[in-house]
PDB file of N, CA and C in Angstrom:
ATOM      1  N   UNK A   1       0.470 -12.274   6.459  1.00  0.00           N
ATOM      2  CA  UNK A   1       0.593 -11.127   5.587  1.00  0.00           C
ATOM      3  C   UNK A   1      -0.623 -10.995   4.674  1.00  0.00           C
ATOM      4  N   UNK A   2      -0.979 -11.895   4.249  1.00  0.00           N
ATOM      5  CA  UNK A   2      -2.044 -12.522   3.118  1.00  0.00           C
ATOM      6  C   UNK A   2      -3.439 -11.328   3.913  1.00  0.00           C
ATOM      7  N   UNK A   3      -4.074 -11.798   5.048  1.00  0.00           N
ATOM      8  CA  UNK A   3      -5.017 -10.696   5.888  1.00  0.00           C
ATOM      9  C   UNK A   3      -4.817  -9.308   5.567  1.00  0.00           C
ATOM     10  N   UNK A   4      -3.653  -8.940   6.630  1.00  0.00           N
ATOM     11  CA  UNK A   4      -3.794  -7.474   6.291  1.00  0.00           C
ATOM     12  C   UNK A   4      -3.694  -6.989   4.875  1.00  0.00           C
ATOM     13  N   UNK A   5      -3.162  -7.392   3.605  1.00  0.00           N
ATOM     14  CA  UNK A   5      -2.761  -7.244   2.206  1.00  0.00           C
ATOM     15  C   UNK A   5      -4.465  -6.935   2.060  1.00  0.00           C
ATOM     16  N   UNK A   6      -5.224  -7.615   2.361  1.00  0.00           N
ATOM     17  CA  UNK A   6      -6.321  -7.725   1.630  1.00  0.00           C
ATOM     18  C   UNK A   6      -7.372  -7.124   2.178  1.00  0.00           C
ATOM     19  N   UNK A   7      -7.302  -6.942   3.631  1.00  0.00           N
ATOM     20  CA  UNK A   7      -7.672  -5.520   4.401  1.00  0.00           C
ATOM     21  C   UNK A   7      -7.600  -4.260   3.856  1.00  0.00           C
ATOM     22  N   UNK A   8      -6.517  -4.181   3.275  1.00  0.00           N
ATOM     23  CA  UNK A   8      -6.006  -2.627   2.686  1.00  0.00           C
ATOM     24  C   UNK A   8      -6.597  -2.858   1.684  1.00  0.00           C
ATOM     25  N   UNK A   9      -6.597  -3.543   0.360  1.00  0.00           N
ATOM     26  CA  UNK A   9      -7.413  -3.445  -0.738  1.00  0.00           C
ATOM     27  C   UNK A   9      -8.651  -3.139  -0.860  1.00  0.00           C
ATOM     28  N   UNK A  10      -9.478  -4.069   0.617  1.00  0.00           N
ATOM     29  CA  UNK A  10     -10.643  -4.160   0.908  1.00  0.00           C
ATOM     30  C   UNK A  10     -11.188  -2.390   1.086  1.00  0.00           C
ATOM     31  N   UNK A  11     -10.295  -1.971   2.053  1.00  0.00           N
ATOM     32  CA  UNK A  11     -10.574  -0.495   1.890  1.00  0.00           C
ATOM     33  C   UNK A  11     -10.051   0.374   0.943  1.00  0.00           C
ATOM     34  N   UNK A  12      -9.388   0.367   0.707  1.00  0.00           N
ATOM     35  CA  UNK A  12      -9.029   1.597  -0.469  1.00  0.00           C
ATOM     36  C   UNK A  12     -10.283   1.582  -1.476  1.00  0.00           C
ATOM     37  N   UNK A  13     -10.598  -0.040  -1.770  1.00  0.00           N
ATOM     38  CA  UNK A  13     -11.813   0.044  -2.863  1.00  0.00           C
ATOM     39  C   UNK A  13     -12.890   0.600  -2.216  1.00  0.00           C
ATOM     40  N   UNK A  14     -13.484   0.460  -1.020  1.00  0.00           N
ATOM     41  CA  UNK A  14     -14.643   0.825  -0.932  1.00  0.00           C
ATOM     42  C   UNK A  14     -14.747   2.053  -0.109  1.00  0.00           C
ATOM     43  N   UNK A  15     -13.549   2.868   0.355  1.00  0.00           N
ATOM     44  CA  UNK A  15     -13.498   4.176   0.697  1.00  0.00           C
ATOM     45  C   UNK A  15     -13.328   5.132   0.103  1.00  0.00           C
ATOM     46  N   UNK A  16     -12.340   4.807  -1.479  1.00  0.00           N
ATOM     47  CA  UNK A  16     -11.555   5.860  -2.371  1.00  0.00           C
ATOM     48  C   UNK A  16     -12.371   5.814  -3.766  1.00  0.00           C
ATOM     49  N   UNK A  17     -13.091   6.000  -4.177  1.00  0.00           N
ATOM     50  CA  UNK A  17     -13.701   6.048  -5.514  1.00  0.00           C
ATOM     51  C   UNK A  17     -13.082   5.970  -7.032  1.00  0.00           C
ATOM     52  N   UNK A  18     -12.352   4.893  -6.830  1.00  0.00           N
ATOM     53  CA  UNK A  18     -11.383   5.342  -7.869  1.00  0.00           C
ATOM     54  C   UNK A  18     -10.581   3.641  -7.976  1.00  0.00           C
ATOM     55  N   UNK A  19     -10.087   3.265  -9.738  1.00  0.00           N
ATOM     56  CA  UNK A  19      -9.732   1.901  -9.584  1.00  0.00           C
ATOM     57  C   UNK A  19      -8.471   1.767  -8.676  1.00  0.00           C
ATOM     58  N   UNK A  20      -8.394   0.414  -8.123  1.00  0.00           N
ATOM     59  CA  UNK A  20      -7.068  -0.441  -7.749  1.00  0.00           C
ATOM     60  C   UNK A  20      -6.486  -1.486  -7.917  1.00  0.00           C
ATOM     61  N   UNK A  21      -5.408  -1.391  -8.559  1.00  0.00           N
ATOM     62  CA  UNK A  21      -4.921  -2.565  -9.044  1.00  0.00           C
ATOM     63  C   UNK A  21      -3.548  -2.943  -7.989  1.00  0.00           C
ATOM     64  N   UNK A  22      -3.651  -4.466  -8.130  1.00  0.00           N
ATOM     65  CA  UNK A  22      -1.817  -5.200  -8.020  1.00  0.00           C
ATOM     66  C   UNK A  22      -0.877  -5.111  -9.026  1.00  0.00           C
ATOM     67  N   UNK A  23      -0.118  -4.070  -8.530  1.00  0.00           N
ATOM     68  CA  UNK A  23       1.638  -4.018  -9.221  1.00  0.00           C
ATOM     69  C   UNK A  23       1.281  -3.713 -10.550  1.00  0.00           C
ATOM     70  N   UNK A  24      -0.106  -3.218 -11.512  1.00  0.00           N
ATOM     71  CA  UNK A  24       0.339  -2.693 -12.934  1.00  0.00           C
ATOM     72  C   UNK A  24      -1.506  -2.209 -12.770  1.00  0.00           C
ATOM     73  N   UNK A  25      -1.564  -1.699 -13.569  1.00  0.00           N
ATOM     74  CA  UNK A  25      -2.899  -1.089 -14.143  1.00  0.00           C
ATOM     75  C   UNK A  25      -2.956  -2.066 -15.875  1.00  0.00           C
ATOM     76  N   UNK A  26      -4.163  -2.603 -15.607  1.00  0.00           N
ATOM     77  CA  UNK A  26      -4.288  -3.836 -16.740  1.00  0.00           C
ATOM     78  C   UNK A  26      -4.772  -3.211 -18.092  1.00  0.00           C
ATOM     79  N   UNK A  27      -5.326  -1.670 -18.029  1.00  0.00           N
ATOM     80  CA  UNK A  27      -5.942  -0.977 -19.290  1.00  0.00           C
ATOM     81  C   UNK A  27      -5.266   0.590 -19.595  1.00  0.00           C
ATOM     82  N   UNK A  28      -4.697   0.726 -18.598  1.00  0.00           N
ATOM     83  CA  UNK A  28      -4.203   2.203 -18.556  1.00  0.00           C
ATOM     84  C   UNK A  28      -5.073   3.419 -18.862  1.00  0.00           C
ATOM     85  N   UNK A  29      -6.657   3.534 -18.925  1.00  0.00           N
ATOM     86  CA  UNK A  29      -7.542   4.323 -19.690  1.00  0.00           C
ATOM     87  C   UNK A  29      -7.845   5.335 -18.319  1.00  0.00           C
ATOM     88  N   UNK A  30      -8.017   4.620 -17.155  1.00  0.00           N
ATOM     89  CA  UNK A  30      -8.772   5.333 -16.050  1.00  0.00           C
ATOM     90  C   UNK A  30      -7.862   6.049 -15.165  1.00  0.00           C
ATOM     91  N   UNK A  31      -7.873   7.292 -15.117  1.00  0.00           N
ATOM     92  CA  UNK A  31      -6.897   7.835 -14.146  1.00  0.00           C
ATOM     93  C   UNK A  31      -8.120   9.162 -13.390  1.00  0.00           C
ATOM     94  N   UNK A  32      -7.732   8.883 -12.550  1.00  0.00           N
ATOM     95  CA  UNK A  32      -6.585   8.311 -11.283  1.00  0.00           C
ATOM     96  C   UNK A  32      -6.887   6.912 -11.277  1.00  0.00           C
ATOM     97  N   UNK A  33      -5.320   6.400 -10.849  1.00  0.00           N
ATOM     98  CA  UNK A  33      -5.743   4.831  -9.829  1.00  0.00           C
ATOM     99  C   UNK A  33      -5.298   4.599  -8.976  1.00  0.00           C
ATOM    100  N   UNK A  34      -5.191   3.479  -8.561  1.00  0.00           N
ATOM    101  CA  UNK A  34      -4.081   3.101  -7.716  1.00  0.00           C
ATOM    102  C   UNK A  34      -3.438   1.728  -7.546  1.00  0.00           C
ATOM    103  N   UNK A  35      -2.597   2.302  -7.915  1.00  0.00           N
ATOM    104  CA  UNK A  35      -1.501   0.632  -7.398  1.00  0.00           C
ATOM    105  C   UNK A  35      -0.787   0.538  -6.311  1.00  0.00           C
ATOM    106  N   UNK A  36      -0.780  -0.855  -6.065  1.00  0.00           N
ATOM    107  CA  UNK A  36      -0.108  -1.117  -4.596  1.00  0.00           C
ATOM    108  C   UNK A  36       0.429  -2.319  -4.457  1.00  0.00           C
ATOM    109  N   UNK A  37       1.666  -2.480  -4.368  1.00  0.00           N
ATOM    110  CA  UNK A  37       2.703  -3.580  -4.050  1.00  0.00           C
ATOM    111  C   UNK A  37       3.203  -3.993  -2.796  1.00  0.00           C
ATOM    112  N   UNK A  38       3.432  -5.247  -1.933  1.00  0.00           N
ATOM    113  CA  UNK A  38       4.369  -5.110  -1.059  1.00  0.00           C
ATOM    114  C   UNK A  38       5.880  -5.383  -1.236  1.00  0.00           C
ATOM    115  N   UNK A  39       6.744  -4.475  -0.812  1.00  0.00           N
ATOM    116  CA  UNK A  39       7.834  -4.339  -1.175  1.00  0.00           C
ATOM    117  C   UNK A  39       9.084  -4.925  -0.221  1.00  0.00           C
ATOM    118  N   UNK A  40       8.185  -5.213   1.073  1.00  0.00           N
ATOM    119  CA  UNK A  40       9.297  -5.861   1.735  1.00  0.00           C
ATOM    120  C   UNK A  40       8.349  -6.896   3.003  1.00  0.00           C
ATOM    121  N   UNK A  41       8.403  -8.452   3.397  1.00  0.00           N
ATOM    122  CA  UNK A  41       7.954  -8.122   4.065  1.00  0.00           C
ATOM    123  C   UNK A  41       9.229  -9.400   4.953  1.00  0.00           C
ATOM    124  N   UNK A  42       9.446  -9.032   5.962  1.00  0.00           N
ATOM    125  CA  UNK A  42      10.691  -9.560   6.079  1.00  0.00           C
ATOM    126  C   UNK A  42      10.471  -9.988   8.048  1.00  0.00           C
ATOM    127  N   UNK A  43      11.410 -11.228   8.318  1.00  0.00           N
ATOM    128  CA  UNK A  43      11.157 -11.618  10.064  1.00  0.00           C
ATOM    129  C   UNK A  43      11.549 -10.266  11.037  1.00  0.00           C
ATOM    130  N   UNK A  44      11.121 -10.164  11.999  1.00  0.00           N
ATOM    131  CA  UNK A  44      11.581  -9.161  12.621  1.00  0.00           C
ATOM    132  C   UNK A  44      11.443 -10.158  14.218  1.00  0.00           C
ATOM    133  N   UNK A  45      11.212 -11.026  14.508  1.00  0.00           N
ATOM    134  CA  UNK A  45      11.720 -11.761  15.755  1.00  0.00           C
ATOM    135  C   UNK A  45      10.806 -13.335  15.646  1.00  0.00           C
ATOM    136  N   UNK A  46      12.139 -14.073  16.078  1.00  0.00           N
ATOM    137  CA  UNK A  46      12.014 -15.483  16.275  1.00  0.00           C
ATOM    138  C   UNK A  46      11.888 -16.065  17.430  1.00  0.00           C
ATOM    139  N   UNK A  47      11.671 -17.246  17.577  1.00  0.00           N
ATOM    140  CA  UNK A  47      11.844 -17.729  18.414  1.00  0.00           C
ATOM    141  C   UNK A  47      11.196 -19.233  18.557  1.00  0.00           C
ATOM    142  N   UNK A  48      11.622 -20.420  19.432  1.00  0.00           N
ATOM    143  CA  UNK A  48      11.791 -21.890  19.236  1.00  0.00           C
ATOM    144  C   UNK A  48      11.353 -21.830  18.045  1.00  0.00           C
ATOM    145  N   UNK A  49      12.477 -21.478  17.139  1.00  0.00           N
ATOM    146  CA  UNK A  49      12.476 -22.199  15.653  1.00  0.00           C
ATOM    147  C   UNK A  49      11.692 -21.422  14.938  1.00  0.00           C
ATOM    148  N   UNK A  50      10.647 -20.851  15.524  1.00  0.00           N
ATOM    149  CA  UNK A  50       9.449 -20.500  14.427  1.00  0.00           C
ATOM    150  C   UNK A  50       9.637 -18.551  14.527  1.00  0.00           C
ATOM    151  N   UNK A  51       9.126 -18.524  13.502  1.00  0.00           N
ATOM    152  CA  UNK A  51       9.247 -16.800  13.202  1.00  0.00           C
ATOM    153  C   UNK A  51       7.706 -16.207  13.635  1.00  0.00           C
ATOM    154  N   UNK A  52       8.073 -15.558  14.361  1.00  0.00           N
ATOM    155  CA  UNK A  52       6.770 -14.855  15.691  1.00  0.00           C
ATOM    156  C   UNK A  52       6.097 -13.501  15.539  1.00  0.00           C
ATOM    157  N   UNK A  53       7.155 -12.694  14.239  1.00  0.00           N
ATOM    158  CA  UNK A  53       6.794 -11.696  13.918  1.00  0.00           C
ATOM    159  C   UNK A  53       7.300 -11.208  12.725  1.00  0.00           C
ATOM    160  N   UNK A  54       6.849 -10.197  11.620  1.00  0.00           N
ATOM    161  CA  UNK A  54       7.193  -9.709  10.566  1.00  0.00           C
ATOM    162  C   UNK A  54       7.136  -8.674  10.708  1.00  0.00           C
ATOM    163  N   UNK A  55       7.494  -7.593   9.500  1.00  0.00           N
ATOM    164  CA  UNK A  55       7.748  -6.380   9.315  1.00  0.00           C
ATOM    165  C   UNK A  55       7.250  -6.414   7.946  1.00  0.00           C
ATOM    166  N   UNK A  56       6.046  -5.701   7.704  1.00  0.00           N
ATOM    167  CA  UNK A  56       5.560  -5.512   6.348  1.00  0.00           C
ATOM    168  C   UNK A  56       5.937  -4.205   5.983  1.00  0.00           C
ATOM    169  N   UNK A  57       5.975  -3.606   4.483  1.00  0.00           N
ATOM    170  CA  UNK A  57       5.753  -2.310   3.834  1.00  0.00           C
ATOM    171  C   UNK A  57       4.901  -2.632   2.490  1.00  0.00           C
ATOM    172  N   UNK A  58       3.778  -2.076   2.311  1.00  0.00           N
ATOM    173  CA  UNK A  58       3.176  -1.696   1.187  1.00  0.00           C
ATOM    174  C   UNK A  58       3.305  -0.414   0.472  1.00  0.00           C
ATOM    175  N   UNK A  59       3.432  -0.456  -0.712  1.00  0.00           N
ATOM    176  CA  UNK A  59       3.750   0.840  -1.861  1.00  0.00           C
ATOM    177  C   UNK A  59       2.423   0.785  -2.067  1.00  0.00           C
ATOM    178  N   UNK A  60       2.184   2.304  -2.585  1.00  0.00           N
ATOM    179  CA  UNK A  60       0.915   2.419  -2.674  1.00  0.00           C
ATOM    180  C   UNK A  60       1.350   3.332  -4.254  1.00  0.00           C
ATOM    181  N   UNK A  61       1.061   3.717  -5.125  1.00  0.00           N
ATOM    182  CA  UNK A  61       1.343   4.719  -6.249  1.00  0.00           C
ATOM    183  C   UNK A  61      -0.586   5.114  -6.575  1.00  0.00           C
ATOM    184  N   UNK A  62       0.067   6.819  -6.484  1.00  0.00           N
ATOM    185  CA  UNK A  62      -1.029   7.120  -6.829  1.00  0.00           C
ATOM    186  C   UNK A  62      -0.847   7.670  -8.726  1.00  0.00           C
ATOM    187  N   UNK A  63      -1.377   7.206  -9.416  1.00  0.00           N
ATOM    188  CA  UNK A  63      -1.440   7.483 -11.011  1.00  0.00           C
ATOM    189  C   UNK A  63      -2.122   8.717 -11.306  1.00  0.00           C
ATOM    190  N   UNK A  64      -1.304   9.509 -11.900  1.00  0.00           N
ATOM    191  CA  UNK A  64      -2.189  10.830 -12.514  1.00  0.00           C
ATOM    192  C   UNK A  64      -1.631  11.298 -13.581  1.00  0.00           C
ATOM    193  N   UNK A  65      -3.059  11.923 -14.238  1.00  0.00           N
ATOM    194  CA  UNK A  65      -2.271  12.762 -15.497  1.00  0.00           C
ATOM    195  C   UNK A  65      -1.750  14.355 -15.077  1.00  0.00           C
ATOM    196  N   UNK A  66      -2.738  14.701 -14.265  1.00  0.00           N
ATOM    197  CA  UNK A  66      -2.887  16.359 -13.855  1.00  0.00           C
ATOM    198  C   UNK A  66      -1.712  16.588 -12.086  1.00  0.00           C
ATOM    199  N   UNK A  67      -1.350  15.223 -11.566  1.00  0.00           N
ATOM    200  CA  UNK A  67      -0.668  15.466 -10.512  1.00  0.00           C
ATOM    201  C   UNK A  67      -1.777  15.926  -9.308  1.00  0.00           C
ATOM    202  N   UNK A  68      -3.190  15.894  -9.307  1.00  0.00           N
ATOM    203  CA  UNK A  68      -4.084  16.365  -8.561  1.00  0.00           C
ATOM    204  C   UNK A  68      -3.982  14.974  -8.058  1.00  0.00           C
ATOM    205  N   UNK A  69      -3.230  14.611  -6.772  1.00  0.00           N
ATOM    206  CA  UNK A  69      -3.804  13.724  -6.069  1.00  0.00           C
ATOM    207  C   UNK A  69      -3.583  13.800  -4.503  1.00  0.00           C
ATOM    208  N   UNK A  70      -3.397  15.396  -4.121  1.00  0.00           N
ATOM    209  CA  UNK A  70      -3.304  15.829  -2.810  1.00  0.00           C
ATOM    210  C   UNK A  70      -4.178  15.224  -1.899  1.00  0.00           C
ATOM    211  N   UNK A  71      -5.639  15.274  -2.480  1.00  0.00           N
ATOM    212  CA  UNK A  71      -6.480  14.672  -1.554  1.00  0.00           C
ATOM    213  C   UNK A  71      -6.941  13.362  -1.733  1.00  0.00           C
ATOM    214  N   UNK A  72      -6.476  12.380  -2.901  1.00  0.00           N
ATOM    215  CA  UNK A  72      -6.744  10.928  -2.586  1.00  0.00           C
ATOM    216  C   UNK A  72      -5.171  10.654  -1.521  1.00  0.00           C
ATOM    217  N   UNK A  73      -4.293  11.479  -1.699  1.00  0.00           N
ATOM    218  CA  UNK A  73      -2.992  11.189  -0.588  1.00  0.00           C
ATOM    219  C   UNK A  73      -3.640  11.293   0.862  1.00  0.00           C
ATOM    220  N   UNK A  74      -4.650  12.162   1.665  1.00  0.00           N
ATOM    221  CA  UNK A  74      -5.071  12.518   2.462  1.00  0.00           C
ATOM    222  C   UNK A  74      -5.551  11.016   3.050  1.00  0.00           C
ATOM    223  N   UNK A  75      -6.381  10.528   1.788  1.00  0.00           N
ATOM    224  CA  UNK A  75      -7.605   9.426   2.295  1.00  0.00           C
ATOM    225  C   UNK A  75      -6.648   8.403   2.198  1.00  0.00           C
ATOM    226  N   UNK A  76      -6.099   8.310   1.673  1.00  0.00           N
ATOM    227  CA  UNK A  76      -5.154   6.720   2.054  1.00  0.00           C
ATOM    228  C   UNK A  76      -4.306   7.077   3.400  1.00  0.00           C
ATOM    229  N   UNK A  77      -4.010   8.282   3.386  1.00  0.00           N
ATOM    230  CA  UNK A  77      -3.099   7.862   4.915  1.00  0.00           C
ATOM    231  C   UNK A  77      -4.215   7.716   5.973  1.00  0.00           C
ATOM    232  N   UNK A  78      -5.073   7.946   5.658  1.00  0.00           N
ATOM    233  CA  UNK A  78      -6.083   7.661   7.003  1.00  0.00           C
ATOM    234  C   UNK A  78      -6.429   6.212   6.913  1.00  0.00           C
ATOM    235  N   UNK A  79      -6.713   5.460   6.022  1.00  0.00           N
ATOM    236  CA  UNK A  79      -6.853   4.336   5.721  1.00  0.00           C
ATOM    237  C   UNK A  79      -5.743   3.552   6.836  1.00  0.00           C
ATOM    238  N   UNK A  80      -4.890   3.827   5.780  1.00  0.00           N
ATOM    239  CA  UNK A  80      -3.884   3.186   6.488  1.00  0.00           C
ATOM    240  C   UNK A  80      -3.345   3.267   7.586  1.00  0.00           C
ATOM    241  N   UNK A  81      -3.470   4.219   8.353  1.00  0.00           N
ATOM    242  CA  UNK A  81      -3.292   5.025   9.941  1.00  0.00           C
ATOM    243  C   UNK A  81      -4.211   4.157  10.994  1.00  0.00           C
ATOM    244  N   UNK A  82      -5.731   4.357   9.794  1.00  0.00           N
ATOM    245  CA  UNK A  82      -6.484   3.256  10.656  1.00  0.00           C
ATOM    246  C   UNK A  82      -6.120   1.942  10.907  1.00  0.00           C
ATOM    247  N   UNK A  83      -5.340   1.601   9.516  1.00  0.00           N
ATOM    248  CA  UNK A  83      -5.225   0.119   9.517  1.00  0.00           C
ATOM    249  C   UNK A  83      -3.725  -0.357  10.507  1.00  0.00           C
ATOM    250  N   UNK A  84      -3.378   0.521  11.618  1.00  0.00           N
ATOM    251  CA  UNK A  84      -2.762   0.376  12.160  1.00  0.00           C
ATOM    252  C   UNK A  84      -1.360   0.792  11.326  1.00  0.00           C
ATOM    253  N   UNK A  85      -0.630   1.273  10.373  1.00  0.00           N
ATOM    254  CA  UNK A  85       0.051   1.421   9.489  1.00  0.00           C
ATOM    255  C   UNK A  85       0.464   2.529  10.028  1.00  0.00           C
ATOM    256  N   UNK A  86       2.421   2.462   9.779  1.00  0.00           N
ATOM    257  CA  UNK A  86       3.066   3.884  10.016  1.00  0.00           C
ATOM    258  C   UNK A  86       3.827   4.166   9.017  1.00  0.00           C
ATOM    259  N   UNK A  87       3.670   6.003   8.265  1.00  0.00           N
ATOM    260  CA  UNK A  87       4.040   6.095   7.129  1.00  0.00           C
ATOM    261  C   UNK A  87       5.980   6.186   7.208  1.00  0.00           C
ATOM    262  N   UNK A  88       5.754   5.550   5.964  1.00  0.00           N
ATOM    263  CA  UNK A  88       7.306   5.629   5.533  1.00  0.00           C
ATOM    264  C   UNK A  88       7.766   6.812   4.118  1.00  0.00           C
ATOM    265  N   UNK A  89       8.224   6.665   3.718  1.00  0.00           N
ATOM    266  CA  UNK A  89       8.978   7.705   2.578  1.00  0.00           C
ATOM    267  C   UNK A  89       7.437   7.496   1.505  1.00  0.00           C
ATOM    268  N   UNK A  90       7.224   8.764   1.157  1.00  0.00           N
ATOM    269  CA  UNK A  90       6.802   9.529  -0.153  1.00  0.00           C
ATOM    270  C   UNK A  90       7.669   9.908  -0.881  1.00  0.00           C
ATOM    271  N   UNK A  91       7.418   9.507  -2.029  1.00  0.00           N
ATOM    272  CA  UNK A  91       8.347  10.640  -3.227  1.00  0.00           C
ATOM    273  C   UNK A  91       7.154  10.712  -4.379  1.00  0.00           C
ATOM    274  N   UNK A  92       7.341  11.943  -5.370  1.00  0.00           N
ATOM    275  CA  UNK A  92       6.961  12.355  -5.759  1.00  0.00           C
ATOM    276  C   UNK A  92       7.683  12.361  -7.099  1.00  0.00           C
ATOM    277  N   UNK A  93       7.266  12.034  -8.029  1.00  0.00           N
ATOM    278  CA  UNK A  93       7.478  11.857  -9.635  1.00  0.00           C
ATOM    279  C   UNK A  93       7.006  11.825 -10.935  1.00  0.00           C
ATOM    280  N   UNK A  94       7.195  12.078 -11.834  1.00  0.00           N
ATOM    281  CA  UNK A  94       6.728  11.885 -13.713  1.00  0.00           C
ATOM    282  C   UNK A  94       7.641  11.202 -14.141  1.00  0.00           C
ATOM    283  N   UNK A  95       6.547  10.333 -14.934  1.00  0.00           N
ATOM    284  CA  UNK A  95       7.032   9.246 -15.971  1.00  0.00           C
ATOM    285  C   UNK A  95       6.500   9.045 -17.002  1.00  0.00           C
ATOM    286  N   UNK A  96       7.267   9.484 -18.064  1.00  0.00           N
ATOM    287  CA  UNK A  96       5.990   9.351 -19.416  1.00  0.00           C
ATOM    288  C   UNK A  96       5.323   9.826 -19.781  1.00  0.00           C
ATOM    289  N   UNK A  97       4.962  11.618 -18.620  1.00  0.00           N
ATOM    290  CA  UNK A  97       4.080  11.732 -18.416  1.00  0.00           C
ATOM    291  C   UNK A  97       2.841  11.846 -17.490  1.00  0.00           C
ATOM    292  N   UNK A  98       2.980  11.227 -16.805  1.00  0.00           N
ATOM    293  CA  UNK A  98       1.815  10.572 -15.668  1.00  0.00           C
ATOM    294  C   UNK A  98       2.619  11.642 -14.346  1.00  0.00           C
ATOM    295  N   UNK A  99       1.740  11.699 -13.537  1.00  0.00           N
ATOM    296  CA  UNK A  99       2.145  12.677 -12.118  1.00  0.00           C
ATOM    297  C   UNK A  99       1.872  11.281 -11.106  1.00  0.00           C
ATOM    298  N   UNK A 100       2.980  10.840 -10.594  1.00  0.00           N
ATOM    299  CA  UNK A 100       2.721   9.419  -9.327  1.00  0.00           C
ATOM    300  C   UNK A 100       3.601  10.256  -7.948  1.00  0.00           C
ATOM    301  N   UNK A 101       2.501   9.729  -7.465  1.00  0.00           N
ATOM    302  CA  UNK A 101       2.956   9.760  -5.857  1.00  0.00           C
ATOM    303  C   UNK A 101       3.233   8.762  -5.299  1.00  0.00           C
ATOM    304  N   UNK A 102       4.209   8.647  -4.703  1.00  0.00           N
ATOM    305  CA  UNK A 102       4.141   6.754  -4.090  1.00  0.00           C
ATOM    306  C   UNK A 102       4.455   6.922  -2.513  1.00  0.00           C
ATOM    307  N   UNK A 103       3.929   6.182  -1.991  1.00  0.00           N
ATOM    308  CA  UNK A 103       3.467   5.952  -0.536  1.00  0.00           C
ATOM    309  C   UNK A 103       4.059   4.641  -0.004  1.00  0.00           C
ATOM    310  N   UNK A 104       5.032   5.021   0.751  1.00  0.00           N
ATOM    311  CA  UNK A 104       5.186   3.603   1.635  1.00  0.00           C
ATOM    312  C   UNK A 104       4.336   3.970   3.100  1.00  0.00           C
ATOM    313  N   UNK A 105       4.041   2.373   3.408  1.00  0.00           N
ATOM    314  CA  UNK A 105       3.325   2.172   4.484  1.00  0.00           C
ATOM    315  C   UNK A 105       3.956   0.922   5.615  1.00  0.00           C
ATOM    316  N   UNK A 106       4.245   1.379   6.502  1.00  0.00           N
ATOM    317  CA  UNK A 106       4.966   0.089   7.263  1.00  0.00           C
ATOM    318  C   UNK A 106       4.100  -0.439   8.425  1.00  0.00           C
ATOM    319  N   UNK A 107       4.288  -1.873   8.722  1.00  0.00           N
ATOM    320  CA  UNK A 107       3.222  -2.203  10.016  1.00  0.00           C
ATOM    321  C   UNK A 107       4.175  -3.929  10.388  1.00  0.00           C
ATOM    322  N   UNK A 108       3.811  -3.533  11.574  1.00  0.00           N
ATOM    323  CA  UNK A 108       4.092  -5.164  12.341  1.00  0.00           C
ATOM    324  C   UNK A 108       3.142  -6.205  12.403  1.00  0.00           C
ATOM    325  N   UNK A 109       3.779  -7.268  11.965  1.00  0.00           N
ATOM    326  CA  UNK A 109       2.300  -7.933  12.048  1.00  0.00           C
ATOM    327  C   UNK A 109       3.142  -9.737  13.264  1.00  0.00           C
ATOM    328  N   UNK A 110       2.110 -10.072  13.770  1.00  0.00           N
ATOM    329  CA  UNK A 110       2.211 -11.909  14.499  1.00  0.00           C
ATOM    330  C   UNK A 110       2.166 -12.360  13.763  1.00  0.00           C
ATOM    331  N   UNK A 111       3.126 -13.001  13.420  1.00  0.00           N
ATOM    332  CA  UNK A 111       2.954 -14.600  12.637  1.00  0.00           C
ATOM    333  C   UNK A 111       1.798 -15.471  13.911  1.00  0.00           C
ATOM    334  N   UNK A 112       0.615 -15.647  12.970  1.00  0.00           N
ATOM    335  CA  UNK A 112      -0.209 -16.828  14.359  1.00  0.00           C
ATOM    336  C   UNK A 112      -0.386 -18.123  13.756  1.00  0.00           C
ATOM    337  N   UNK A 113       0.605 -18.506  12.636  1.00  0.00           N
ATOM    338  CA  UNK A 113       0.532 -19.553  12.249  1.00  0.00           C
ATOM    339  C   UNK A 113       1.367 -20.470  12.758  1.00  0.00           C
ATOM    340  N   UNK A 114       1.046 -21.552  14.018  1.00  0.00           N
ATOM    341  CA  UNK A 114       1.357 -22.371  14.555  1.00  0.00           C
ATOM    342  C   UNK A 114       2.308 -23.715  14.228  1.00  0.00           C
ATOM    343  N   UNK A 115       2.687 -23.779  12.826  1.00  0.00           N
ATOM    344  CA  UNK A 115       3.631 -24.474  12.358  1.00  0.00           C
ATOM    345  C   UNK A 115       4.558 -24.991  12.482  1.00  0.00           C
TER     346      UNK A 115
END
């Protein structure tokens, strides 16, 4: 899980112009951003003993004051489309204030750890 997690970070930073943080924004000053959590990542087939495959989802929240984030929504699903990733539920919300979009992203991944 640890790989692809850091694949996706790897790109969002250097494709999307704009900060990214894990699970909180540490200054709250810069908007847009983005945060991104994984929210589930759970076995999806076993076998002799050892777990052979997972089922990841990453949240993605896009942070805004103005709700303009139609087109950083564009560039992350391509990201993630690339990154082999199939989208799951969007919703759309205010809190406080702020305009967030949140993005689930789902993908299969091999356990190739031989253990």
């Amino acid at each position: 899980m640890e790989t692809i997690v850091k694949e996706v970070v790897k790109k969002l930073k250097n494709e999307i112009n704009i900060p990214v943080f894990h699970q909180f924004s540490p200054n709250n000053k810069v908007y847009p951003n983005i945060i991104y959590t994984v929210v589930s990542d759970v076995p999806a087939l076993h076998g002799d003993n050892k777990e052979l495959s997972s089922n990841i989802t990453i949240r993605i929240h896009i942070i805004t004051k103005d709700g303009n984030y139609y087109a950083i929504k564009k560039q992350i699903n391509k990201i993630m489309l690339d990154l082999g990733f199939s989208r799951g539920q969007a919703v759309e919300v205010t809190d406080q204030g702020y305009k967030i979009a949140t993005l689930d992203y789902k993908i299969g991944v091999i356990n190739n750890d031989n253990n």
